[in-house]
Protein backbone atom coordinates (compact mmCIF):
# COMPACT_ATOMS: atom_id res chain seq x y z
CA UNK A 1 369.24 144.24 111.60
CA UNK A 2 365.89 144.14 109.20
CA UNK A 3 362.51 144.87 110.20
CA UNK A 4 361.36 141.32 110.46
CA UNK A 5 364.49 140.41 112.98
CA UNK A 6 364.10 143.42 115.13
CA UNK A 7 360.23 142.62 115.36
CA UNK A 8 360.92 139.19 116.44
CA UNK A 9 363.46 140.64 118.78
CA UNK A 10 361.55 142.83 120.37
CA UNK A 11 358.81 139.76 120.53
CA UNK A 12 361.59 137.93 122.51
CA UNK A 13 362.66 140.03 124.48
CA UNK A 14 358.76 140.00 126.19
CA UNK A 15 358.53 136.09 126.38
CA UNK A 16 360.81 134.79 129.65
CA UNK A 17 358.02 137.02 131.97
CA UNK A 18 355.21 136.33 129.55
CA UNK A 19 355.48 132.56 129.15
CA UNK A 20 355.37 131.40 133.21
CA UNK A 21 351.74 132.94 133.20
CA UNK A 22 350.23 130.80 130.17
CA UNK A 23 348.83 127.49 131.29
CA UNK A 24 350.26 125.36 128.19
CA UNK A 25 353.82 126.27 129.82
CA UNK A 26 355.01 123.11 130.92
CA UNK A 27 358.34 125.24 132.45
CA UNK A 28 357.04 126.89 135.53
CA UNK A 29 359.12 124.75 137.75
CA UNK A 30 362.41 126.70 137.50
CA UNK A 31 363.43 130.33 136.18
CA UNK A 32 363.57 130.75 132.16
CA UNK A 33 367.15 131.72 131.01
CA UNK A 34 366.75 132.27 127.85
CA UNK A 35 364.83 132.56 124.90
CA UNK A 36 365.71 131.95 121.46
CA UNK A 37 363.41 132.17 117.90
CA UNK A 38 363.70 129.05 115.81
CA UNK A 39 361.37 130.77 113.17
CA UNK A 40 359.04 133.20 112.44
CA UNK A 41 356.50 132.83 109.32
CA UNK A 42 353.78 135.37 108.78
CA UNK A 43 350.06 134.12 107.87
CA UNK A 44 348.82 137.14 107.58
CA UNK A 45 350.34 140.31 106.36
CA UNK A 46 349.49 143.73 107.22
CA UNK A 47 347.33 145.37 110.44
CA UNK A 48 346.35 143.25 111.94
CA UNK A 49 349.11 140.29 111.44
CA UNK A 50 349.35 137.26 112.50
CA UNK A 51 352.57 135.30 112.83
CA UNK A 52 353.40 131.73 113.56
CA UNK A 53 356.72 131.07 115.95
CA UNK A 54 358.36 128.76 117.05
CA UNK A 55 361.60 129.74 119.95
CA UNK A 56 363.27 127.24 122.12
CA UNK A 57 363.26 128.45 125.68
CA UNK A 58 366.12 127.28 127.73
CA UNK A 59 366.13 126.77 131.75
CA UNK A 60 369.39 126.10 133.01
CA UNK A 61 370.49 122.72 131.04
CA UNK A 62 366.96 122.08 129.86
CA UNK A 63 365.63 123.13 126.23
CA UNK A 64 362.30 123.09 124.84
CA UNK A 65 360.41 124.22 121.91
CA UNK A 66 357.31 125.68 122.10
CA UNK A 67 355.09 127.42 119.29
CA UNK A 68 352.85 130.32 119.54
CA UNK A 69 350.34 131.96 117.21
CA UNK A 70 351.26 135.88 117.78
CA UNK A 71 349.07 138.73 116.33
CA UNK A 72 349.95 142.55 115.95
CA UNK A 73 347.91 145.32 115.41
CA UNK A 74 346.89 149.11 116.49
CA UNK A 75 343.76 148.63 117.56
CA UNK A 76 343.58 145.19 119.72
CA UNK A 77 340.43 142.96 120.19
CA UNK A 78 338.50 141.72 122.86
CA UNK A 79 340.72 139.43 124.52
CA UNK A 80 341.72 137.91 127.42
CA UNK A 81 344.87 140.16 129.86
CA UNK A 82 346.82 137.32 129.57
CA UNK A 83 347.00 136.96 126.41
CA UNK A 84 349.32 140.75 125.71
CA UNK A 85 352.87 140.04 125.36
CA UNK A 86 353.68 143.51 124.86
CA UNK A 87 354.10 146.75 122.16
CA UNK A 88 356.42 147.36 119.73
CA UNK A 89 355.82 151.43 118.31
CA UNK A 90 352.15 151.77 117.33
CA UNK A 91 351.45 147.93 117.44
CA UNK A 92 350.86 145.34 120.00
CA UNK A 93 352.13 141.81 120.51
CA UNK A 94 349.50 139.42 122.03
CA UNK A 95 348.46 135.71 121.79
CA UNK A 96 345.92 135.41 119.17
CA UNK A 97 344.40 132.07 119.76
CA UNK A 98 341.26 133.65 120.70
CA UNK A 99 341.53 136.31 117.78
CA UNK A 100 338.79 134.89 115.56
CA UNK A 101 339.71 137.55 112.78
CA UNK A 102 343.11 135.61 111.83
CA UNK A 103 342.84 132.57 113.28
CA UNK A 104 340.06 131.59 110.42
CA UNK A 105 343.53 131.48 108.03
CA UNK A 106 344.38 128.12 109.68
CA UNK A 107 341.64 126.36 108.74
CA UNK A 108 341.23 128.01 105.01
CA UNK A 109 345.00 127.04 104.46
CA UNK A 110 344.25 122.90 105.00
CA UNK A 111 340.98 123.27 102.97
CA UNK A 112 343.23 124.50 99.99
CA UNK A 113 346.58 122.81 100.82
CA UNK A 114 348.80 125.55 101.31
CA UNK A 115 352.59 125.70 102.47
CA UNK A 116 353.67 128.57 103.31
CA UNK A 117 357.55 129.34 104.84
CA UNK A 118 358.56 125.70 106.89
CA UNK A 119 354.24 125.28 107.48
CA UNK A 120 352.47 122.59 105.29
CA UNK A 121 348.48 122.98 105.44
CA UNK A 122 347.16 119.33 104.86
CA UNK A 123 343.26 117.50 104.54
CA UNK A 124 343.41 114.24 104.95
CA UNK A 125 343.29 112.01 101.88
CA UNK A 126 339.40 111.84 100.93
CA UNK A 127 338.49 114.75 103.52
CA UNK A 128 336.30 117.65 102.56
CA UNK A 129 336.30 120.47 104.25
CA UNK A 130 334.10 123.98 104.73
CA UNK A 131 336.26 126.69 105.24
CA UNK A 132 335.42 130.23 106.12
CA UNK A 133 334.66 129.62 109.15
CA UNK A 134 335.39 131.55 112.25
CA UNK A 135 336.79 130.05 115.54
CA UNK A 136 337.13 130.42 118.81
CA UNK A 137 339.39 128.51 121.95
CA UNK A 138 338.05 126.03 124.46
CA UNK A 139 339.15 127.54 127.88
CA UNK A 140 339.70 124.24 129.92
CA UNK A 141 342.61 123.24 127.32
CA UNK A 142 345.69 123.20 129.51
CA UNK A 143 348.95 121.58 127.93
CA UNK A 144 348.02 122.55 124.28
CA UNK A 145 345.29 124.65 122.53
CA UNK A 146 342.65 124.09 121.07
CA UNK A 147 340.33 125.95 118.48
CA UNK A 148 336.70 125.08 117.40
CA UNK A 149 335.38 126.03 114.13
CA UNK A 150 332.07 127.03 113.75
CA UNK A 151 330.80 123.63 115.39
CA UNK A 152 332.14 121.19 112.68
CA UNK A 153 336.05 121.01 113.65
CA UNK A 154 338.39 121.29 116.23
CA UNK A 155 341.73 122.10 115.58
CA UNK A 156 344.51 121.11 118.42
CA UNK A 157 347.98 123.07 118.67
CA UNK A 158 350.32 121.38 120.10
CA UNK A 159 352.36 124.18 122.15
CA UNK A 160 355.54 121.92 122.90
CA UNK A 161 356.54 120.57 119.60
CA UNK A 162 359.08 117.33 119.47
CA UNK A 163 360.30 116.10 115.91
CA UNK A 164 358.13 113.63 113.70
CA UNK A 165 354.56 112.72 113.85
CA UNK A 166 353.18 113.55 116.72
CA UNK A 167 351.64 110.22 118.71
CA UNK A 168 348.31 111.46 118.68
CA UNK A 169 347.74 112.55 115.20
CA UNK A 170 350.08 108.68 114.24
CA UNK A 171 347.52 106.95 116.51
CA UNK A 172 344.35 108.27 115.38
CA UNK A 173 345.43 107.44 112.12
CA UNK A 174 346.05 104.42 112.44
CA UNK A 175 342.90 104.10 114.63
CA UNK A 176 341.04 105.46 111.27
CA UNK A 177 342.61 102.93 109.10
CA UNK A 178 341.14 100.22 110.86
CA UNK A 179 337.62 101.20 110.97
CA UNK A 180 337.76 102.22 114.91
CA UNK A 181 334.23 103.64 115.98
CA UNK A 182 335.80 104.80 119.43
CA UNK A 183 337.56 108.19 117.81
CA UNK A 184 336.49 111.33 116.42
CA UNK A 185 337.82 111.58 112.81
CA UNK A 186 340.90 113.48 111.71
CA UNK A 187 340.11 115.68 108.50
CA UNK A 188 343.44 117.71 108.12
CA UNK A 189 346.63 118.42 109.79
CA UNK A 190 349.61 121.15 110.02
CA UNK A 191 353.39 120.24 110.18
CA UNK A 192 356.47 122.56 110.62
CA UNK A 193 360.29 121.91 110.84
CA UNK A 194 362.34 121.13 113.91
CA UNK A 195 365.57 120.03 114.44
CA UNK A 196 365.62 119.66 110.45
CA UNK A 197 362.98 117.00 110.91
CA UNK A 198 359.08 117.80 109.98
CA UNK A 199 357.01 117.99 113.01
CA UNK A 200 353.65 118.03 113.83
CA UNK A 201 352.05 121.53 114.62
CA UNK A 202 348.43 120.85 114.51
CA UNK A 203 345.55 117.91 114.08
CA UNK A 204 342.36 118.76 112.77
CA UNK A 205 339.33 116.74 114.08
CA UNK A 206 335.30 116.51 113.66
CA UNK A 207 334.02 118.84 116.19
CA UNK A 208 330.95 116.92 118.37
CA UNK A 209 329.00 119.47 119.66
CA UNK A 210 327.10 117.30 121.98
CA UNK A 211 329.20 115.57 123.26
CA UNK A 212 329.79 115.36 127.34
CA UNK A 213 332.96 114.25 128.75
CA UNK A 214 333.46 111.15 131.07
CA UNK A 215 334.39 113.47 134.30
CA UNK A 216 331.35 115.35 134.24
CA UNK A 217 329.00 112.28 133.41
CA UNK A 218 330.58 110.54 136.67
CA UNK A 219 330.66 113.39 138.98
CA UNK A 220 327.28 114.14 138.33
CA UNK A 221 326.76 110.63 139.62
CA UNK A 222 328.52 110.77 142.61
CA UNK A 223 326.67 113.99 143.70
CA UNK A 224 323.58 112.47 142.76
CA UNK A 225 324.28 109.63 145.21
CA UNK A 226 325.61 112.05 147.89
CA UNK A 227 322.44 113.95 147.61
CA UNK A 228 320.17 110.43 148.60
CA UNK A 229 322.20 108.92 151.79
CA UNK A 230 319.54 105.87 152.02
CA UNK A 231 319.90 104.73 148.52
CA UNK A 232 322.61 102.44 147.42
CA UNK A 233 325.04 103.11 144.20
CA UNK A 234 322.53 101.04 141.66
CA UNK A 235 319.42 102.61 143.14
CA UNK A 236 320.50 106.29 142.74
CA UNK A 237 319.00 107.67 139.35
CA UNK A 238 322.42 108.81 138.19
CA UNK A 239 323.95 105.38 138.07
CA UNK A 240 327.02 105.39 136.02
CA UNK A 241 327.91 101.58 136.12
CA UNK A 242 326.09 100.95 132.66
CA UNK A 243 328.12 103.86 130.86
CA UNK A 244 331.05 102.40 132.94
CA UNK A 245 330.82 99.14 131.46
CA UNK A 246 330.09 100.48 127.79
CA UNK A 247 333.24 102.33 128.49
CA UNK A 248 335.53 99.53 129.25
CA UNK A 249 334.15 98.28 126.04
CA UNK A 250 335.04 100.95 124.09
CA UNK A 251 338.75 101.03 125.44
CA UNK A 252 339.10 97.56 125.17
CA UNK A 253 338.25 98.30 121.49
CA UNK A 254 340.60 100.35 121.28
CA UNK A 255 343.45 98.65 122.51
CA UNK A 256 342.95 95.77 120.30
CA UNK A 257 342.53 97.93 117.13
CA UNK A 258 345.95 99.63 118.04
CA UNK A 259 347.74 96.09 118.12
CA UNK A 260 346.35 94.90 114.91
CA UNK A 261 347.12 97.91 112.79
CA UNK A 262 350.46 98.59 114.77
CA UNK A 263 351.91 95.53 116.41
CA UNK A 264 352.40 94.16 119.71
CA UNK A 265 355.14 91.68 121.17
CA UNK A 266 355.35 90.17 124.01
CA UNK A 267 357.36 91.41 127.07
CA UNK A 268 360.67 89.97 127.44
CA UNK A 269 362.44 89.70 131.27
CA UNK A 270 364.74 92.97 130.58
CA UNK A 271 361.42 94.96 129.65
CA UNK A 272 360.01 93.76 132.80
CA UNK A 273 363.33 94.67 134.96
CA UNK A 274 363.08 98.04 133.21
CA UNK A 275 358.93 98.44 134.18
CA UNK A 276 360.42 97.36 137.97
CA UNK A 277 363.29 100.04 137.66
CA UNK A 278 360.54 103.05 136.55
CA UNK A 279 358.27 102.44 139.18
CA UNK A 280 361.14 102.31 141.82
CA UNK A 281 362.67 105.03 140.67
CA UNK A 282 359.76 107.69 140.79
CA UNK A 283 358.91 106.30 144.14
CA UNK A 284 362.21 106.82 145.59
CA UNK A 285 362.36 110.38 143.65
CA UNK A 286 358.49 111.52 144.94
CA UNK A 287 359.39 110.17 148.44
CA UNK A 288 362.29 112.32 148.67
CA UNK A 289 359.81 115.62 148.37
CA UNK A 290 356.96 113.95 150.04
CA UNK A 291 357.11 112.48 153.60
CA UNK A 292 353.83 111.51 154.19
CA UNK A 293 354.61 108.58 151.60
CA UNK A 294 357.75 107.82 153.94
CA UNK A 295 355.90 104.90 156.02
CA UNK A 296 354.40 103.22 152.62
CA UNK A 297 358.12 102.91 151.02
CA UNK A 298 358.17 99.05 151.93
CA UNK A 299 354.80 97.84 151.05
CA UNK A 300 355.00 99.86 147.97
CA UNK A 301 358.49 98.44 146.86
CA UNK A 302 357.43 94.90 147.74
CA UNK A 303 354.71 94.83 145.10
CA UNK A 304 356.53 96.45 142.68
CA UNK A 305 359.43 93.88 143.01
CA UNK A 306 357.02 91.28 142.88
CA UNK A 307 356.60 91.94 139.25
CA UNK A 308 360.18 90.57 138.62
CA UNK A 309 359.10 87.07 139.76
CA UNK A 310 356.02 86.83 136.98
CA UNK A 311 357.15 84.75 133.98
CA UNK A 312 358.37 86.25 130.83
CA UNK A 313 356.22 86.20 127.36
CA UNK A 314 352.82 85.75 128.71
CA UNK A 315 349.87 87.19 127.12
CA UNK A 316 348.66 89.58 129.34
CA UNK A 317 351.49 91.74 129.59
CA UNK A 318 352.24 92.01 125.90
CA UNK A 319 353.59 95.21 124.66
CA UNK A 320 352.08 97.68 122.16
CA UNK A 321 350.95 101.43 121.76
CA UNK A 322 348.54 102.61 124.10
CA UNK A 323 346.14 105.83 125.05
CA UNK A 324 349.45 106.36 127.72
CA UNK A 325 347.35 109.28 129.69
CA UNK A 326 343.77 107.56 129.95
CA UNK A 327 341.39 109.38 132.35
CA UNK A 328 337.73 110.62 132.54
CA UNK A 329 338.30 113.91 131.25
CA UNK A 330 339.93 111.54 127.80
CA UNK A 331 336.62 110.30 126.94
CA UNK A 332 333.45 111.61 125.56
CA UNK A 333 329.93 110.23 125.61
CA UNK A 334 328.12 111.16 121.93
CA UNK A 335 324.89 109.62 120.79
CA UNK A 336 327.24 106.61 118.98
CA UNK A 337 328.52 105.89 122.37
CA UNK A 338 332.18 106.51 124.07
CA UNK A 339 335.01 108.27 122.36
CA UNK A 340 338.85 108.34 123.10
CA UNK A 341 340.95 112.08 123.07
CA UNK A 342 344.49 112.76 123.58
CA UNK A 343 346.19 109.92 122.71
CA UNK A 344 349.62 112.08 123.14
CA UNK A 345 350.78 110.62 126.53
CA UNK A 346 351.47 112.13 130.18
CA UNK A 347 352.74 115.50 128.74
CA UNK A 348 355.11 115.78 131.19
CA UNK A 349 356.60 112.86 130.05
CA UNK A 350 359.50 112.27 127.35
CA UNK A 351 359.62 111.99 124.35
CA UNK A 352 360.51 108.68 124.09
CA UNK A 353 358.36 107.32 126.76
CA UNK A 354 355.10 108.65 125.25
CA UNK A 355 356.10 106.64 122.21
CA UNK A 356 357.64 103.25 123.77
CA UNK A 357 355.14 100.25 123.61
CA UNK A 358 353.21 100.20 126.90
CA UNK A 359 351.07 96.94 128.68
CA UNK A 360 347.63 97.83 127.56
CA UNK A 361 346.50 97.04 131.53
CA UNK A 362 348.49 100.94 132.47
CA UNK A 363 345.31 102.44 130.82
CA UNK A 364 343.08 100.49 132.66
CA UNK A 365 345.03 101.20 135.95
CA UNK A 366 344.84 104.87 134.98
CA UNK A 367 340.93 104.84 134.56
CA UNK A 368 340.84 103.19 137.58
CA UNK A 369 342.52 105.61 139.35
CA UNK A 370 339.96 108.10 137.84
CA UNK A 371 336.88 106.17 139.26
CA UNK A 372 338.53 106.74 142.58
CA UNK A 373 339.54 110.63 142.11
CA UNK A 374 335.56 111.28 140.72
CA UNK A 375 334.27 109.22 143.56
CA UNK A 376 336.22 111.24 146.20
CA UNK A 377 336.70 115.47 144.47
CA UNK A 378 333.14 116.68 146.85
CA UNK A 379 335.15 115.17 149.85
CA UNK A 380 338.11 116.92 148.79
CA UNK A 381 339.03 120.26 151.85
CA UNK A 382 336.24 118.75 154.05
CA UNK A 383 336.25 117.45 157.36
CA UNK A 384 336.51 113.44 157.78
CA UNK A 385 333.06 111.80 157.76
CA UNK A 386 333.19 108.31 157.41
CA UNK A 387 329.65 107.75 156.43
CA UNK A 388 330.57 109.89 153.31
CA UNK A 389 334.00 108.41 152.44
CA UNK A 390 332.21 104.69 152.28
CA UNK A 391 329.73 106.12 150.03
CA UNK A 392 332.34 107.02 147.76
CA UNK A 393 334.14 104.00 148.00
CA UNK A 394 331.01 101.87 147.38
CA UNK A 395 330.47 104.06 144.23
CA UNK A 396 333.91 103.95 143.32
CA UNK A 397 334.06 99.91 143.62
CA UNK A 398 330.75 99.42 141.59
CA UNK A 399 331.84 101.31 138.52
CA UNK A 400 335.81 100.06 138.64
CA UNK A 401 333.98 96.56 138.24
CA UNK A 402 331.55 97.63 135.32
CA UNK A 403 334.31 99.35 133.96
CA UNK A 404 336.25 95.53 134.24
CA UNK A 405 333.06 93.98 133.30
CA UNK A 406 333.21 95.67 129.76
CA UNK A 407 336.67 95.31 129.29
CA UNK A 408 336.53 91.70 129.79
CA UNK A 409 333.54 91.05 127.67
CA UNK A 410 334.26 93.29 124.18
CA UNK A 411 338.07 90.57 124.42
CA UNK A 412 340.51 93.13 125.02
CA UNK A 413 343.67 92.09 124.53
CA UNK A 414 344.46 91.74 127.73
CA UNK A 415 341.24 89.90 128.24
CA UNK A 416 339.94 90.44 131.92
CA UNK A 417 342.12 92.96 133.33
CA UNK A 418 341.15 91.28 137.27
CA UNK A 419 343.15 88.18 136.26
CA UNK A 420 346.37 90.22 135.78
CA UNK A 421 345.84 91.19 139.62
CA UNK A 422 349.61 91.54 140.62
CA UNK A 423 350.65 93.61 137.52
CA UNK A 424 347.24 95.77 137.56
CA UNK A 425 348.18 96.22 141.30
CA UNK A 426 351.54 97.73 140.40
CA UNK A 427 350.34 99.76 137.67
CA UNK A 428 347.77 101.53 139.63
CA UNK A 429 350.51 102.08 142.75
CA UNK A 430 352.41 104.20 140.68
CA UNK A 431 350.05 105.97 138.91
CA UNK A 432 349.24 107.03 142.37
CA UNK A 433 352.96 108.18 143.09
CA UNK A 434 352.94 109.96 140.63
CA UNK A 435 349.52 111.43 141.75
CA UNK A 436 350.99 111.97 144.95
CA UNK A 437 353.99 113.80 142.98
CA UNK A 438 351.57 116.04 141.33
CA UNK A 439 349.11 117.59 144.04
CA UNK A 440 351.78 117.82 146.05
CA UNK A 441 352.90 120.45 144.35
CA UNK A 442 350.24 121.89 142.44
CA UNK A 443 346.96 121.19 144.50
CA UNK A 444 348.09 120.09 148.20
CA UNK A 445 344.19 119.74 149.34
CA UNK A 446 344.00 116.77 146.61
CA UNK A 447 346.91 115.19 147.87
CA UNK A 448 344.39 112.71 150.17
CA UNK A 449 343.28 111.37 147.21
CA UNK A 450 345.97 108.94 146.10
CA UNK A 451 347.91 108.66 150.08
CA UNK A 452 344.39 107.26 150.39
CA UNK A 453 344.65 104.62 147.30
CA UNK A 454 348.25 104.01 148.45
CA UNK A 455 347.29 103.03 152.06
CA UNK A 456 344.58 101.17 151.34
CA UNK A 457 346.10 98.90 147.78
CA UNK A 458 349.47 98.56 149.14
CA UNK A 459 348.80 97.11 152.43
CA UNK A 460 346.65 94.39 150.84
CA UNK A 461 343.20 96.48 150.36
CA UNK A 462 341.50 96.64 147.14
């Protein structure tokens, strides 16, 4: 065995107890087998080093690939415990995302265009960029990672890599193409090999420093209206409903740039069997682990079989791509007005079904959903006061309708998503199941939250 295949040996050897600890790891549901390196190309040579892998890691009958940016040297930098993956004789193994020495090669490779090994360093066509400039990570990143440089870019890993373009760098091009103001602007890219098909690595965006994301903006309102108990929603001084309502705008946007500049078709009646089929499907799956959604079972399956009697090929329930994980903390507010982020799907989710054609209403369910998580996170672990819960429902109501309000007048193509009731009533039921799915077994205390939603939309409520 050479050098180079007992380092990465001796790398992978460390990575089944390293990987369950790193929040990108989408595997911490069941025991790692195995691990296996799918390559290994070195950026930078000598001490320190910095290496770029990808390894598949197997658990039980499931495989996935993940990539990691490794660095190696004698005398280690400032960074996080987490981040060592071990030693191998004088030199250490550790994730160097937040290594600002060697991570600055990234960037410097798509200002010049490099390839090195399986790795082609891309700008976009007409892009200039500044390079020698130093970087460091954005902390709250959670299924991929992310690396601003020296306030003008951001750089996005993607830590599980699937074959071909990923959907968020192919739908913020596409977004670009057609003059969308709702995006921040792609300047470069990195793509690798997988499978023996080229895959996306990493997307390159403009960095805006000053911008504030949507989760912040509205939680800051709902304390604001918590904090002043005689004041209504519009009297409070942190109102949100007018950024609401510039918001559905902007996603309406959106949506109808992503149909013209990649197609949309209507729904046919084995789509719509196969929508029915989904929803059933993860409700009878998250009911199984959950019991407390036990007594909701009927009403839920009702509405969700109600979607097989709506008629085939109309309008509003046209298929095309869409944002397919659209939240608050997806959105920015800059000086311009509302941005989109992350338009790479529930990351969780398949492959496939991150890049199948989607009703355009399943984002504004999902934001809906949102207004109703911001509205009730300062309830969240407390005791049950009534006077407080109708606060948050009055706040949550006024800014779903803004939000509506916007949609509805920038022509969507959905138009107003209210007069889709039945189907926008199904789509945000199961975006709560699968809410319910999720706290349940990563934050229990939320799990009030969407049982909540559930009791209240299913039996006939909003």
């Amino acid at each position: 065995m050479g050098d180079h295949e007992h380092l990465i040996g001796q790398l992978v050897a460390e990575l089944p107890e390293w990987l369950p600890a790193q929040r990108w790891f989408a595997g911490k549901d069941r025991p790692i087998t195995a691990v296996r390196a799918l390559s290994a190309t070195e950026l930078v040579a000598g001490d320190p080093q910095l290496l770029h892998v990808v390894v598949e890691v197997a658990q039980g009958d499931r495989t996935e690939p993940y990539q990691l940016l490794v660095g190696r040297r004698s005398h280690p930098p400032e960074i996080a415990s987490a981040a060592w993956i071990g030693a191998d004789g004088g030199l250490n193994f550790y994730e160097a995302s937040g290594d600002a020495d060697l991570t600055a090669v990234l960037l410097d490779n798509m200002v010049t265009g490099e390839r090195v090994g399986p790795l082609s360093f891309e700008h976009e066509p007409g892009a200039e960029l500044t390079g020698g400039l130093r970087a460091r990570p954005i902390t709250s990143e959670q299924s991929n990672t992310s690396l601003v440089y020296g306030g003008q870019y951001i750089l996005k890993l993607f830590r599980k890599l699937s074959p071909g373009i990923n959907k968020d760098l192919l739908l913020h091009r596409a977004l670009q193409e057609a003059g969308c103001a709702h995006i921040a602007q792609v300047v470069g890219s990195i793509t690798g090999e997988l499978a023996g098909a080229r895959a996306t690595v990493g997307m390159l965006q403009v960095f805006l420093p000053d911008a504030v994301d949507g989760w912040a903006m509205a939680t800051t309102s709902v304390r604001d209206l918590m904090a002043e108990p005689d004041l209504r929603p519009d009297e409070v001084g942190g109102d949100f409903a007018g950024e609401a309502e510039r918001l559905g705008a902007a996603v309406a946007t959106v949506h109808t740039d992503l149909a013209a500049a990649l197609g949309a078709h209507p729904v046919d009646e084995a789509e719509l069997d196969r929508t029915v089929a989904g929803m059933t499907e993860r409700l009878d799956r998250v009911a199984r682990d959950v019991p407390q959604l036990a007594e909701h079972v009927p009403a839920l399956r009702k509405v969700f079989d109600a979607l097989r009697e709506l008629p085939p090929g109309r309008p509003e329930i046209s298929m095309q791509y869409i944002h397919g994980d659209l939240h608050l903390g997806q959105v920015l507010r800059t000086v311009g007005g509302w941005l989109l982020l992350d338009f790479e799907g529930e990351p969780a989710a398949p492959l496939e079904e991150r890049h199948a054609l989607r009703s355009p209403l399943r984002d504004v369910a999902g934001m809906l959903r949102s207004f109703d998580y911001a509205a009730r996170q300062l309830l969240v672990g407390q005791p049950d006061e009534p006077a407080l819960t109708e606060r948050a429902l009055d706040w949550a109501r006024r800014n779903r309708t803004a939000f509506c309000d916007g949609y509805a007048a920038a022509g969507g193509p959905i138009g107003d998503p209210r007069e889709h009731a039945e189907l926008l009533r199904a789509f945000e039921l199961d975006k709560a199941v699968y809410e319910v799915s999720y706290e349940h077994a990563n934050r229990p205390d939320w799990l009030t939250v969407p049982m909540a939603a559930i009791s209240r939309i299913a039996h006939g409520g909003e």
